[in-house]
N, C-alpha and C. Protein backbone atom coordinates (compact mmCIF):
# COMPACT_ATOMS: atom_id res chain seq x y z
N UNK A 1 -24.41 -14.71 3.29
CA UNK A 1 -23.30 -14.58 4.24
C UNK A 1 -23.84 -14.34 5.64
N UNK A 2 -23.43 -15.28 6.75
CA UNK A 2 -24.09 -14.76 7.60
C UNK A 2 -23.21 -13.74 8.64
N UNK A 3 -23.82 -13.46 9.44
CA UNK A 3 -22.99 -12.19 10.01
C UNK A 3 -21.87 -12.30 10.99
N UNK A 4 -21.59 -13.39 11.46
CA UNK A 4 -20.53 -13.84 11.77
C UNK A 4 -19.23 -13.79 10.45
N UNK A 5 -19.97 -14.33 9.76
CA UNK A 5 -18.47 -14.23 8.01
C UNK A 5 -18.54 -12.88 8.14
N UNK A 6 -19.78 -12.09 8.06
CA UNK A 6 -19.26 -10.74 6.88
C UNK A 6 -18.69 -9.59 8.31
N UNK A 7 -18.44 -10.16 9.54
CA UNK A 7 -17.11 -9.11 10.31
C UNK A 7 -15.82 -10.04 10.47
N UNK A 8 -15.80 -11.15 10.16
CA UNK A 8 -14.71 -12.02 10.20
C UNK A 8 -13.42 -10.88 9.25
N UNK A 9 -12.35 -11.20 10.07
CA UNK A 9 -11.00 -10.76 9.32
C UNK A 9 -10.12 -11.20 9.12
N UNK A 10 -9.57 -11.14 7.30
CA UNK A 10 -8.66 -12.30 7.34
C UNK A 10 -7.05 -12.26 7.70
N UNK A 11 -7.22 -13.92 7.98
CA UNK A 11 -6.61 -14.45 8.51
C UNK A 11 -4.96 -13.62 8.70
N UNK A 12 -4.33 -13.42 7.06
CA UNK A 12 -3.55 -12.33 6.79
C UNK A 12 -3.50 -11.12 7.68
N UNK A 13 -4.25 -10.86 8.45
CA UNK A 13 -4.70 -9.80 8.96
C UNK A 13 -4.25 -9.37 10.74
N UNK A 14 -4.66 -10.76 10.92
CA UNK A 14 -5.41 -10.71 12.34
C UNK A 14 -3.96 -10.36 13.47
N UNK A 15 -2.70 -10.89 13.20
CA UNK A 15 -1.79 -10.87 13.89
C UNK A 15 -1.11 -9.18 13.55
N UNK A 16 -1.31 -8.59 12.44
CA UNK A 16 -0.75 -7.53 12.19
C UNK A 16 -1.38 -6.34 12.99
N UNK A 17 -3.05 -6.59 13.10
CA UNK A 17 -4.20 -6.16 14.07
C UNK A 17 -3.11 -5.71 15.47
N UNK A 18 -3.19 -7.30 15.95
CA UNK A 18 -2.25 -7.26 17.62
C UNK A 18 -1.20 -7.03 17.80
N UNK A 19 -0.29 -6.60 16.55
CA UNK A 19 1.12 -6.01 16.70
C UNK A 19 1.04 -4.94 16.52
N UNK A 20 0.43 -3.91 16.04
CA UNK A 20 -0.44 -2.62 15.34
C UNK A 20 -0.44 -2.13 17.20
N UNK A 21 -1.74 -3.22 17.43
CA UNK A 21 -2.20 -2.54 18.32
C UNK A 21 -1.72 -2.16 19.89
N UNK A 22 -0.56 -3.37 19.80
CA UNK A 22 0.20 -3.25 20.64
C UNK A 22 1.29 -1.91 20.99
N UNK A 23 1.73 -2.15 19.77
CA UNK A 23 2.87 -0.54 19.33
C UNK A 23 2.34 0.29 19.78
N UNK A 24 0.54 0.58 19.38
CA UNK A 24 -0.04 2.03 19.63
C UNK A 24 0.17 1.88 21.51
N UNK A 25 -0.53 1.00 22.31
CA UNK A 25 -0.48 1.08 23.54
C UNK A 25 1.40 1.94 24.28
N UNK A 26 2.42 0.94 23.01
CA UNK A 26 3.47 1.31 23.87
C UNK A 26 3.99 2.44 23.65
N UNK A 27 4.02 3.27 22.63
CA UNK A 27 4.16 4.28 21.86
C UNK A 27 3.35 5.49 22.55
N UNK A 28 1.82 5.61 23.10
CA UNK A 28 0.75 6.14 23.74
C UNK A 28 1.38 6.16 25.18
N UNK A 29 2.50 5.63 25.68
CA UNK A 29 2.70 5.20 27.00
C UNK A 29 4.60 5.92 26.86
N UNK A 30 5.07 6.23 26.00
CA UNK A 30 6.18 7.17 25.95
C UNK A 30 6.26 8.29 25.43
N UNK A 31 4.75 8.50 25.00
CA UNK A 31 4.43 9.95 24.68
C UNK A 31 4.30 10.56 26.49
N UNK A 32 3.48 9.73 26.89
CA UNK A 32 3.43 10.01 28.55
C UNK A 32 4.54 10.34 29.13
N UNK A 33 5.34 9.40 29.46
CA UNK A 33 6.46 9.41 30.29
C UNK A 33 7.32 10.71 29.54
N UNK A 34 7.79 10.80 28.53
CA UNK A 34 8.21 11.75 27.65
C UNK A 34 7.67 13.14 28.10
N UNK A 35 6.06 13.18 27.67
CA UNK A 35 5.61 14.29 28.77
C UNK A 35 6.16 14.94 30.14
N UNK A 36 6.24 13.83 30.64
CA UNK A 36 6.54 14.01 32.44
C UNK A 36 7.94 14.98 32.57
N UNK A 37 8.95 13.52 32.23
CA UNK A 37 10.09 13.74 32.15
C UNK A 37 10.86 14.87 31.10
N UNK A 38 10.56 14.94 30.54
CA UNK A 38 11.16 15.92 29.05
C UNK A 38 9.92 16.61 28.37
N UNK A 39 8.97 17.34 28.74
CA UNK A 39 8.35 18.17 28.62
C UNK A 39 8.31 19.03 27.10
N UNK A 40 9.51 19.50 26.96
CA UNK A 40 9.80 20.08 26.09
C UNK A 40 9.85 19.61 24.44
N UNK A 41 10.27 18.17 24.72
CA UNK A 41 9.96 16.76 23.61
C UNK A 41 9.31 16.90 23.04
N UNK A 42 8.05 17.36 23.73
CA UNK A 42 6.43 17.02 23.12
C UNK A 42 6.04 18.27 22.61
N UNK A 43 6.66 19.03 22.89
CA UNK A 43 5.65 20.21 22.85
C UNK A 43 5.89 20.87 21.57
N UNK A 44 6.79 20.49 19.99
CA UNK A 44 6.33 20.49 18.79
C UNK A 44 5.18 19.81 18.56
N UNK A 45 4.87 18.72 18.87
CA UNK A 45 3.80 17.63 18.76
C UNK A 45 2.28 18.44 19.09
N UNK A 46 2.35 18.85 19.80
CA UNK A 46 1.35 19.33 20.46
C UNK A 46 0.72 20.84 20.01
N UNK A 47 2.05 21.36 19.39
CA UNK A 47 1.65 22.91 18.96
C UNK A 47 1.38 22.49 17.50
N UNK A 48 1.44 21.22 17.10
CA UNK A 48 0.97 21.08 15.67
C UNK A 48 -0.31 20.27 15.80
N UNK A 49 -0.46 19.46 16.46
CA UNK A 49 -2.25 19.61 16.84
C UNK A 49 -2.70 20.84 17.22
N UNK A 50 -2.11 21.46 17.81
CA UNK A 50 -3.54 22.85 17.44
C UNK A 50 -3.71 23.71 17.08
N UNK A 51 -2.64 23.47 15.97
CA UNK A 51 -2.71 24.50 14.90
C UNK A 51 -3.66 23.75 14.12
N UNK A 52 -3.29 22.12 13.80
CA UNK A 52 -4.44 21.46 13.03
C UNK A 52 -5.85 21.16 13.52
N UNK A 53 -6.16 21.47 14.75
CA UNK A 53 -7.65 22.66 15.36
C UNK A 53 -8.06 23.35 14.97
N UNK A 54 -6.97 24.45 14.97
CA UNK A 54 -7.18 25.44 14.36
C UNK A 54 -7.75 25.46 13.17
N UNK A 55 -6.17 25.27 11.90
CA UNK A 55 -6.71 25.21 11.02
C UNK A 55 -8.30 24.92 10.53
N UNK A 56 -8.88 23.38 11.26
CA UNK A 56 -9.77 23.06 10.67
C UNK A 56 -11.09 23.74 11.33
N UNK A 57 -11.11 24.34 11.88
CA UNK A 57 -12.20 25.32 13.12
C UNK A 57 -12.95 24.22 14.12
N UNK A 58 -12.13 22.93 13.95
CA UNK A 58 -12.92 22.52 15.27
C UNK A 58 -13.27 22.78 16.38
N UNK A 59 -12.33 24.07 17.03
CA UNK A 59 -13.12 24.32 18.08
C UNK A 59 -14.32 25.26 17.74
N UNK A 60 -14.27 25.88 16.96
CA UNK A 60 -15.52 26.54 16.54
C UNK A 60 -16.85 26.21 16.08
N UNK A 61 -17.30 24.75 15.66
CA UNK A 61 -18.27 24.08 15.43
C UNK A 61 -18.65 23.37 17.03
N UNK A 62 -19.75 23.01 16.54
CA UNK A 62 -20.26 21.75 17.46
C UNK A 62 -21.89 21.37 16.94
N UNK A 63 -22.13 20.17 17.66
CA UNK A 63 -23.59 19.33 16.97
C UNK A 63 -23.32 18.97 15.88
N UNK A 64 -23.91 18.83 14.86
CA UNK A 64 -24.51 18.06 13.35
C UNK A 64 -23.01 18.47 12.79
N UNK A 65 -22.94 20.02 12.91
CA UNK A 65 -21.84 20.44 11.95
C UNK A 65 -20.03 19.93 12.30
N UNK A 66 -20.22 19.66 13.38
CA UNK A 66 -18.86 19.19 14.47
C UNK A 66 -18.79 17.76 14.00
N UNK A 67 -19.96 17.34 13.83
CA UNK A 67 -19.87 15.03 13.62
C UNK A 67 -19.62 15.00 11.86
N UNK A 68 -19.73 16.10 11.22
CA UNK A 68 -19.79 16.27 9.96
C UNK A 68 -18.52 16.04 9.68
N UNK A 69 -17.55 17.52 10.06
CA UNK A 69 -16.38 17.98 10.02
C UNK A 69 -15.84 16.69 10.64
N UNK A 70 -15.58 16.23 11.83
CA UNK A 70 -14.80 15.32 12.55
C UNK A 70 -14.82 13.94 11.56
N UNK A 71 -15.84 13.33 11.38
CA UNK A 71 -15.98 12.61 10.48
C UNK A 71 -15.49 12.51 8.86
N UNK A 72 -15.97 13.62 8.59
CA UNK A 72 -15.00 13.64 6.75
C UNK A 72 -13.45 13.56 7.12
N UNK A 73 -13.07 14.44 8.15
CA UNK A 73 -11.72 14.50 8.32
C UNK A 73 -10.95 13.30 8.57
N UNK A 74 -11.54 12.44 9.31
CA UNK A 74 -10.73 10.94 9.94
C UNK A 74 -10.98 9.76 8.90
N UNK A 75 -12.25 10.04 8.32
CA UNK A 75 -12.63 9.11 6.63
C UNK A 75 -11.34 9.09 6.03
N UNK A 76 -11.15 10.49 5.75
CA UNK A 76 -9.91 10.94 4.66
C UNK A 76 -7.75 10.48 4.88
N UNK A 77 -8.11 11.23 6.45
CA UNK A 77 -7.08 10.82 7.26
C UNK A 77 -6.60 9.48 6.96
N UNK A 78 -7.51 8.41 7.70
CA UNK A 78 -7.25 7.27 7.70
C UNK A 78 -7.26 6.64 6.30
N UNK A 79 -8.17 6.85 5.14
CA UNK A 79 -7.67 6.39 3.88
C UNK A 79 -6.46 6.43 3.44
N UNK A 80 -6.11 7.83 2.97
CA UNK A 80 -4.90 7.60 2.40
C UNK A 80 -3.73 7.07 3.78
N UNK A 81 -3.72 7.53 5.32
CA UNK A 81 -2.65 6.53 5.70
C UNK A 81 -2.64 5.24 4.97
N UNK A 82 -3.75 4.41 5.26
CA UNK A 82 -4.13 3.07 4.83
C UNK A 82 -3.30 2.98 3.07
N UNK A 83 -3.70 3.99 2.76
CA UNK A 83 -3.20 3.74 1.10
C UNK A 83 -1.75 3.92 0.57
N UNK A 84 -0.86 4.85 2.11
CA UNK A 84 0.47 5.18 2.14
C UNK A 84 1.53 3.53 1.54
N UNK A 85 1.17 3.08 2.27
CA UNK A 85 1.16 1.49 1.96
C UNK A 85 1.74 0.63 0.58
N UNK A 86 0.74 1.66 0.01
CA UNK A 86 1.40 1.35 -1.52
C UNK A 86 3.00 1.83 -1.86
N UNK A 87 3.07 2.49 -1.02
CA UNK A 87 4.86 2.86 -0.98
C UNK A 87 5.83 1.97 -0.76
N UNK A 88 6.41 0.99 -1.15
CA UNK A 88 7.03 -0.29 -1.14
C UNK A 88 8.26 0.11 0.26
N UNK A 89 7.99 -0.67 0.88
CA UNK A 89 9.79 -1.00 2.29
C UNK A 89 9.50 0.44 3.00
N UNK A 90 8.99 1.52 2.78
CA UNK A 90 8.99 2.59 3.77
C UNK A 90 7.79 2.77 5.00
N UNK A 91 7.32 1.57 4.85
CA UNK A 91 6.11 1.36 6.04
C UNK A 91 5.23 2.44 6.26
N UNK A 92 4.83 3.78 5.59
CA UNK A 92 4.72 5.30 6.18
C UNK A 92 3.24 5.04 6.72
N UNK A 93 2.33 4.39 6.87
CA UNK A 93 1.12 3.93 7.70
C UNK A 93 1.42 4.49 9.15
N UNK A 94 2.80 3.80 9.58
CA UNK A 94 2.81 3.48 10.71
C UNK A 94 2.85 4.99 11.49
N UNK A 95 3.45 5.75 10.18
CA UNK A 95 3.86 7.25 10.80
C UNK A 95 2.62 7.78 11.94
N UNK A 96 1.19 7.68 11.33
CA UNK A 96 0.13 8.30 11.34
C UNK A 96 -0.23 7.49 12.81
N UNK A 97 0.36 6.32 12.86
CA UNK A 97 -0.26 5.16 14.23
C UNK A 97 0.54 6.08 14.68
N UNK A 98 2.17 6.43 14.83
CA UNK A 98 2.90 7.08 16.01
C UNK A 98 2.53 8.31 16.24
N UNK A 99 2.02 9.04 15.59
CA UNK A 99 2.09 10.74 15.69
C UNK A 99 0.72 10.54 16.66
N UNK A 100 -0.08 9.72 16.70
CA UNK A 100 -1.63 9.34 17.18
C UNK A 100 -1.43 9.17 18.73
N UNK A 101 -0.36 7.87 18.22
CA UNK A 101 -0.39 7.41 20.51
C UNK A 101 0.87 8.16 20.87
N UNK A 102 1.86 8.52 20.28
CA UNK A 102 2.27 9.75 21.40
C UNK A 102 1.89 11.15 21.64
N UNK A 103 0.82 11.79 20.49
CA UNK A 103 -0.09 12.68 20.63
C UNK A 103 -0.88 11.96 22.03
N UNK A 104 -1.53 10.98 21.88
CA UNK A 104 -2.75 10.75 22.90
C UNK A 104 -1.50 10.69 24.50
N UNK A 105 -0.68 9.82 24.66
CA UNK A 105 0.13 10.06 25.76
C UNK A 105 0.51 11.16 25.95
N UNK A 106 0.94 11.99 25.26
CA UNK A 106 1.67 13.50 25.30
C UNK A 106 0.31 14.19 26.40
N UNK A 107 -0.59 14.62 25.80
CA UNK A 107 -1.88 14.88 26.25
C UNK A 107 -2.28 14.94 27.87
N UNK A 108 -2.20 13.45 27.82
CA UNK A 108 -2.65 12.69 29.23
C UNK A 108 -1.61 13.63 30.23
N UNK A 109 -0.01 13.80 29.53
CA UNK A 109 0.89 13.80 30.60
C UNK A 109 0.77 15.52 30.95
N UNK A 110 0.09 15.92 30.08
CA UNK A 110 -0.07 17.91 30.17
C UNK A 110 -1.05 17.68 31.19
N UNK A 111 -2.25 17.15 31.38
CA UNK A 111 -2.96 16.90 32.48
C UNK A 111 -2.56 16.69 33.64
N UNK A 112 -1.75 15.96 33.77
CA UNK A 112 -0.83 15.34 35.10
C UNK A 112 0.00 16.38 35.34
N UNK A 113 0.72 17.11 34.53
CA UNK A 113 1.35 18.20 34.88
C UNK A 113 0.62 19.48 35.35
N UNK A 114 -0.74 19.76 34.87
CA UNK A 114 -1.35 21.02 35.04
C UNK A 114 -2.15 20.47 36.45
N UNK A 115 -2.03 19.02 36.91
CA UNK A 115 -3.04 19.52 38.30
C UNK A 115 -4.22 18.96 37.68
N UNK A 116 -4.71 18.68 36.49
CA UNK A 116 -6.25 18.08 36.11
C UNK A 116 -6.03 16.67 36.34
N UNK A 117 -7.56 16.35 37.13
CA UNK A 117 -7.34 14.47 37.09
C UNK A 117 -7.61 14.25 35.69
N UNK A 118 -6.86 13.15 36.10
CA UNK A 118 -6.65 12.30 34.56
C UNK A 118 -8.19 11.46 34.50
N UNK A 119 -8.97 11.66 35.31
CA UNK A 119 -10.71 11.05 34.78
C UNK A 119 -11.17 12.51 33.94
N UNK A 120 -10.69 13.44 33.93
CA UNK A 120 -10.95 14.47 33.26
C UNK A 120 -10.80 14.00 31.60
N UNK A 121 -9.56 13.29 31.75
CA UNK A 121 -8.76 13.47 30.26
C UNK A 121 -9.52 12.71 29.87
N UNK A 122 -9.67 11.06 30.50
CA UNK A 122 -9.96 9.94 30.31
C UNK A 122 -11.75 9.84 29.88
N UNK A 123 -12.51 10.95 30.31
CA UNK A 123 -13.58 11.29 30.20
C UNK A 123 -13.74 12.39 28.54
N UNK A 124 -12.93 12.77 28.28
CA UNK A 124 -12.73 13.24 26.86
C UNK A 124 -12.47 12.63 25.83
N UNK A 125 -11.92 11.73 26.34
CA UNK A 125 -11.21 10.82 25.27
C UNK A 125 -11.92 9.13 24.81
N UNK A 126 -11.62 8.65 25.95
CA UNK A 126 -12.10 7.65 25.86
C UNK A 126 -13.33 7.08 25.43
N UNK A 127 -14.34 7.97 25.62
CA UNK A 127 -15.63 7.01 24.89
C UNK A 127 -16.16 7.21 23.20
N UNK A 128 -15.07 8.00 22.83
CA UNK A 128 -15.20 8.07 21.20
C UNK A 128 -13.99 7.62 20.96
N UNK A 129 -13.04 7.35 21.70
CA UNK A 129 -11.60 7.32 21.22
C UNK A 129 -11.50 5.79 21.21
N UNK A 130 -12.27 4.91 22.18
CA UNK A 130 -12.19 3.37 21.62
C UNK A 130 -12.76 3.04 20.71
N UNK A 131 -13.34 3.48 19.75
CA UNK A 131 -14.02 3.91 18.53
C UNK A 131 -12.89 3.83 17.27
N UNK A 132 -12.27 5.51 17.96
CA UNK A 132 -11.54 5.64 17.12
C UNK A 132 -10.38 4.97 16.59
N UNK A 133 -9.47 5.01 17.99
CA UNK A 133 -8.10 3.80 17.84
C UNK A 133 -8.61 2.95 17.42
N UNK A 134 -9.59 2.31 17.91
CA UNK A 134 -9.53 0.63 16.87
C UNK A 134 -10.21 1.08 15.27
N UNK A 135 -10.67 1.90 15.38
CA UNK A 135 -10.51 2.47 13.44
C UNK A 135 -8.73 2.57 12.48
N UNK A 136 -8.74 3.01 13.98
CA UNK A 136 -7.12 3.66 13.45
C UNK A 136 -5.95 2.60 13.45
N UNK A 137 -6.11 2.02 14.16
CA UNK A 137 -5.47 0.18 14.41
C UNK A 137 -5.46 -0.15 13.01
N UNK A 138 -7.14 -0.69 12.75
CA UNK A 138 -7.16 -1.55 11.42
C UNK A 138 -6.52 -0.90 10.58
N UNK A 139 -7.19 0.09 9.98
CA UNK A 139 -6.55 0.65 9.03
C UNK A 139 -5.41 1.38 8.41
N UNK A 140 -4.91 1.43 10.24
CA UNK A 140 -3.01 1.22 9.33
C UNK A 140 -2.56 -0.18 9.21
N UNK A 141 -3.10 -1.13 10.21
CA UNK A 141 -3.11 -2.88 9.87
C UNK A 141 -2.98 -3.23 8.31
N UNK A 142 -3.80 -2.26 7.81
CA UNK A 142 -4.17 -3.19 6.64
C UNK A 142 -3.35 -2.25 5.70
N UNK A 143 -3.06 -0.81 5.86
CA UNK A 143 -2.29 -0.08 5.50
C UNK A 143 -0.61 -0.82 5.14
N UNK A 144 -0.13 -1.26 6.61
CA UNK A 144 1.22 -1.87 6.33
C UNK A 144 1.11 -3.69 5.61
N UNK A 145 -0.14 -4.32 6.01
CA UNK A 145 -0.27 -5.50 5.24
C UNK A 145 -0.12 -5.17 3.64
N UNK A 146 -0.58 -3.79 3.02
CA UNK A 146 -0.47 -3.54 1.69
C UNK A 146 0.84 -3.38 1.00
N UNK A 147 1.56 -2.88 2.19
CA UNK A 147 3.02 -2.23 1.98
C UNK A 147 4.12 -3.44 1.93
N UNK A 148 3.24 -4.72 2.87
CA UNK A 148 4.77 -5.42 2.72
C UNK A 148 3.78 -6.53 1.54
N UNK A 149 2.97 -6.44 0.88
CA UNK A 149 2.45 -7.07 -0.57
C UNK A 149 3.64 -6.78 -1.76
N UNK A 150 3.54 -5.37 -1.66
CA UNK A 150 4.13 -4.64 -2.56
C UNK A 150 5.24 -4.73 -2.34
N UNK A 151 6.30 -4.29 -1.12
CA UNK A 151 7.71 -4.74 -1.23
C UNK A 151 7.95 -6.30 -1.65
N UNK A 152 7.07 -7.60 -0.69
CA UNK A 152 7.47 -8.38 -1.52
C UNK A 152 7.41 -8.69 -3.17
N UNK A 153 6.41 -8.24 -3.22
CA UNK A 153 6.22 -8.42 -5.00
C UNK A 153 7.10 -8.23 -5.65
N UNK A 154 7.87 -6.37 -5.17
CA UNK A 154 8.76 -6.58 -5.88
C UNK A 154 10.11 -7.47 -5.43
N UNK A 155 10.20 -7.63 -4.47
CA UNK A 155 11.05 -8.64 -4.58
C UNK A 155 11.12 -10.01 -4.78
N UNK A 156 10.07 -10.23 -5.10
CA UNK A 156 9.55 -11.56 -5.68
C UNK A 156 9.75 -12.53 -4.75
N UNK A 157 9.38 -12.17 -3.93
CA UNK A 157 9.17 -13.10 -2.59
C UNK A 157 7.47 -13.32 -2.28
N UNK A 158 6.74 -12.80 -3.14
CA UNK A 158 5.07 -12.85 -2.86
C UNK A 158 4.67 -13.82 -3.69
N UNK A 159 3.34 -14.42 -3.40
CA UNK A 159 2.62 -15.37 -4.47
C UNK A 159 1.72 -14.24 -5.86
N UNK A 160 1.78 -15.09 -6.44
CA UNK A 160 0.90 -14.25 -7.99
C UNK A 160 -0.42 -13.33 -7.17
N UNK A 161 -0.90 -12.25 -7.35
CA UNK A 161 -2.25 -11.46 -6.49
C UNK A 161 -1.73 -11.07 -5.31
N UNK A 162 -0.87 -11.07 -4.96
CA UNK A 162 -0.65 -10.48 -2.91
C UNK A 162 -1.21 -9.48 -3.15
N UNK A 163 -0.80 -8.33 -4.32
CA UNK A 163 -1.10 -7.19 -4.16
C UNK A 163 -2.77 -6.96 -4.28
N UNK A 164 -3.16 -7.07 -5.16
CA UNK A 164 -4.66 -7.18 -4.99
C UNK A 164 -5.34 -7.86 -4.12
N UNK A 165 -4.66 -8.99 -3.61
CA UNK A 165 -5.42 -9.48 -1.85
C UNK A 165 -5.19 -8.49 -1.44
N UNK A 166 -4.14 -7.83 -1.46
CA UNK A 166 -4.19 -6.88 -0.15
C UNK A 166 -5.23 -5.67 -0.44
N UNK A 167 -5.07 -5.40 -1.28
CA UNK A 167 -5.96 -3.83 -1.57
C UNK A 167 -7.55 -4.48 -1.33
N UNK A 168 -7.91 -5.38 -1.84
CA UNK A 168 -9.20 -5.86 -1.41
C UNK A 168 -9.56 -5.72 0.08
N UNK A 169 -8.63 -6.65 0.81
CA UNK A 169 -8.76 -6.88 2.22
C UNK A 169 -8.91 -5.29 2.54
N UNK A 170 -7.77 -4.37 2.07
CA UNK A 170 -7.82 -2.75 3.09
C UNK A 170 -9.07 -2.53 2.80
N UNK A 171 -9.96 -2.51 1.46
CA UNK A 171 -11.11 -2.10 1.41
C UNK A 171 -11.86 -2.80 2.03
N UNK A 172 -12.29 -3.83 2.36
CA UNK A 172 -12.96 -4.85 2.98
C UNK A 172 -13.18 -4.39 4.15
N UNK A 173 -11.79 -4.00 5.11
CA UNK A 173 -11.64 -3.64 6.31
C UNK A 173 -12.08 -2.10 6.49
N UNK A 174 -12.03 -1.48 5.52
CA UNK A 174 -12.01 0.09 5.38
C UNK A 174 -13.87 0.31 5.23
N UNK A 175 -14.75 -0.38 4.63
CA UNK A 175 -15.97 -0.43 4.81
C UNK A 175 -16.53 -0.93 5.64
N UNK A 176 -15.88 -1.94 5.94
CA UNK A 176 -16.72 -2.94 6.94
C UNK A 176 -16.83 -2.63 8.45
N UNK A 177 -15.46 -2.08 8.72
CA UNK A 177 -15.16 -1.65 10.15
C UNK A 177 -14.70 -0.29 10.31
N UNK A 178 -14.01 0.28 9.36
CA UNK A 178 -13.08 1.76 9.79
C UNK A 178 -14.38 2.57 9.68
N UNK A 179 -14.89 2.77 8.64
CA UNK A 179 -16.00 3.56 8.70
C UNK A 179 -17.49 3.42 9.98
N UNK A 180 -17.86 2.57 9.58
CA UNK A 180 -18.79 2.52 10.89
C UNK A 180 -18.48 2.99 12.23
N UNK A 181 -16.72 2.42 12.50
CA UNK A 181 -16.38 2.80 13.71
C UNK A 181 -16.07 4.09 14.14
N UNK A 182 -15.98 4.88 12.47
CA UNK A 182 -15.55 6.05 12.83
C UNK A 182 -16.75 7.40 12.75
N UNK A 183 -17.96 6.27 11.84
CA UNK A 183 -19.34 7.42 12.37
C UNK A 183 -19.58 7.39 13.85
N UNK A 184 -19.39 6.26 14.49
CA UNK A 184 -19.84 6.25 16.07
C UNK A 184 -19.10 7.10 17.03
N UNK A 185 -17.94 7.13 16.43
CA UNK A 185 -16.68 8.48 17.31
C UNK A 185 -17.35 9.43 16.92
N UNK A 186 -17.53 9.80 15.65
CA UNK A 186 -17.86 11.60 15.34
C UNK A 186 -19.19 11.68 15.84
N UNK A 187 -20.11 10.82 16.41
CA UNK A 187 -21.41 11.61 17.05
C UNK A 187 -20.79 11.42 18.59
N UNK A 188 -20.41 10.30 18.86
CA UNK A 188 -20.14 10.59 20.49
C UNK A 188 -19.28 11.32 20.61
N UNK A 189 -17.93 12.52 19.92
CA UNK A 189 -17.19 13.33 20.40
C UNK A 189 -18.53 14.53 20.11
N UNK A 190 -19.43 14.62 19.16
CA UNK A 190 -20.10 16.08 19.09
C UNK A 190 -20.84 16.05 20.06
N UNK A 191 -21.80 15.01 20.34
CA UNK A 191 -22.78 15.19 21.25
C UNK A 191 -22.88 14.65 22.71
N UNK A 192 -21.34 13.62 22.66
CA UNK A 192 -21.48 13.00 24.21
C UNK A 192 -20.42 13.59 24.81
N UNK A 193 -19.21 13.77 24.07
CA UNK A 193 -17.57 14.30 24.92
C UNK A 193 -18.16 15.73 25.19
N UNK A 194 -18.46 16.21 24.84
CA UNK A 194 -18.61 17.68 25.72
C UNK A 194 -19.41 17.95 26.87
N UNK A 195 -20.78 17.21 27.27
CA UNK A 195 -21.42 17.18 28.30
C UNK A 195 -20.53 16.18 29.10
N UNK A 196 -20.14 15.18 29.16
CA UNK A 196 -19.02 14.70 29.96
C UNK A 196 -17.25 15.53 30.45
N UNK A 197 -17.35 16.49 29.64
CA UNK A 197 -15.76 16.95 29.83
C UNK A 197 -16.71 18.04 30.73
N UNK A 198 -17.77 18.85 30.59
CA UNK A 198 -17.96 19.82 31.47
C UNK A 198 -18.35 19.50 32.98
N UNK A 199 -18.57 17.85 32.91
CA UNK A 199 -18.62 17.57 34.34
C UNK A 199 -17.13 17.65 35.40
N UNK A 200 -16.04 17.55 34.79
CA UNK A 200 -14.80 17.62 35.12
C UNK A 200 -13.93 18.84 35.15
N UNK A 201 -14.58 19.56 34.11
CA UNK A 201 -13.46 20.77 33.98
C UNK A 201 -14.72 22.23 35.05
């Protein structure tokens, strides 16, 4: 196989990718405005990320033990979203894409409100986080490609195997790309986002 085939994605795939990924942009962009304007909106959203900080002691680690933790956690995360899928007509993948980009907009817009430039935020986020989102893209991609296998099946609107194309493909996509992409986030948030956020803050 040469290496052009073995990152190729199929075909099944590729448009659900750019509708996926689109949502997250617009969704990431009314967590913002939402921020601005209605403040108050967000701010369940936000007190349940850091309790789930909390909970997990991320702020209390860092180095080896921080890319460890960050990493098992988003492996796991993103599997079972991806595997939510198997839940026929209730799409619940997508939940995990929304709670993600209006978390990440919500964020941006507490910055803008507190007076921090947003190269601050954008300097935290961004160079593990294009990593991450496009981890997080595919694998609810392939998450809801599983989900509408299974609704059609049962409605017998699918060909004989949809369902096992699909579970193949999520794994396909889930080794080939979610993972790799998501070891490269958990060392650049342990060892690169923090010497970059202390240049700003």
């Amino acid at each position: 196989m040469t290496r052009k085939g073995y990152f190729d994605i199929p075909q099944s795939l590729r448009e659900i990718i750019k509708v996926t990924a689109l949502a997250f942009l617009a969704l990431a962009l009314i967590g913002f405005v939402l921020g601005l304007l209605r403040p108050e909106t967000i701010t369940p959203l936000l007190d349940m990320f850091a309790r789930m900080v909390e909970e997990n002691g991320l702020a209390e680690t860092e180095g080896a033990e921080l890319m460890a933790e960050i990493l098992t956690n988003n492996l796991t995360v993103l599997f079972l979203a991806m595997f939510l899928g198997m839940i026929p007509f209730l799409r619940l993948p997508a939940m995990e894409l929304g709670l993600n980009a209006l978390l990440l907009g919500a964020m941006a817009s507490v910055y803008q409100r507190e007076g921090i430039s947003l190269a601050a935020y954008f300097a935290g986020t961004l160079p593990h986080g294009i990593t991450e989102l496009s981890a997080l893209v595919i694998a609810i991609a392939a998450g809801l490609n599983l989900c509408r296998a299974v609704s059609d099946t049962l409605l017998r609107r699918a060909e004989k195997g949809a369902v096992l194309r699909a579970v193949a493909d999520a794994m396909l996509l889930y080794a080939r790309f979610v993972m790799p992409l998501l070891l490269v986030s958990a060392f650049i948030e342990a060892f690169v986002t923090p010497s970059l956020m202390a240049r700003f803050l």
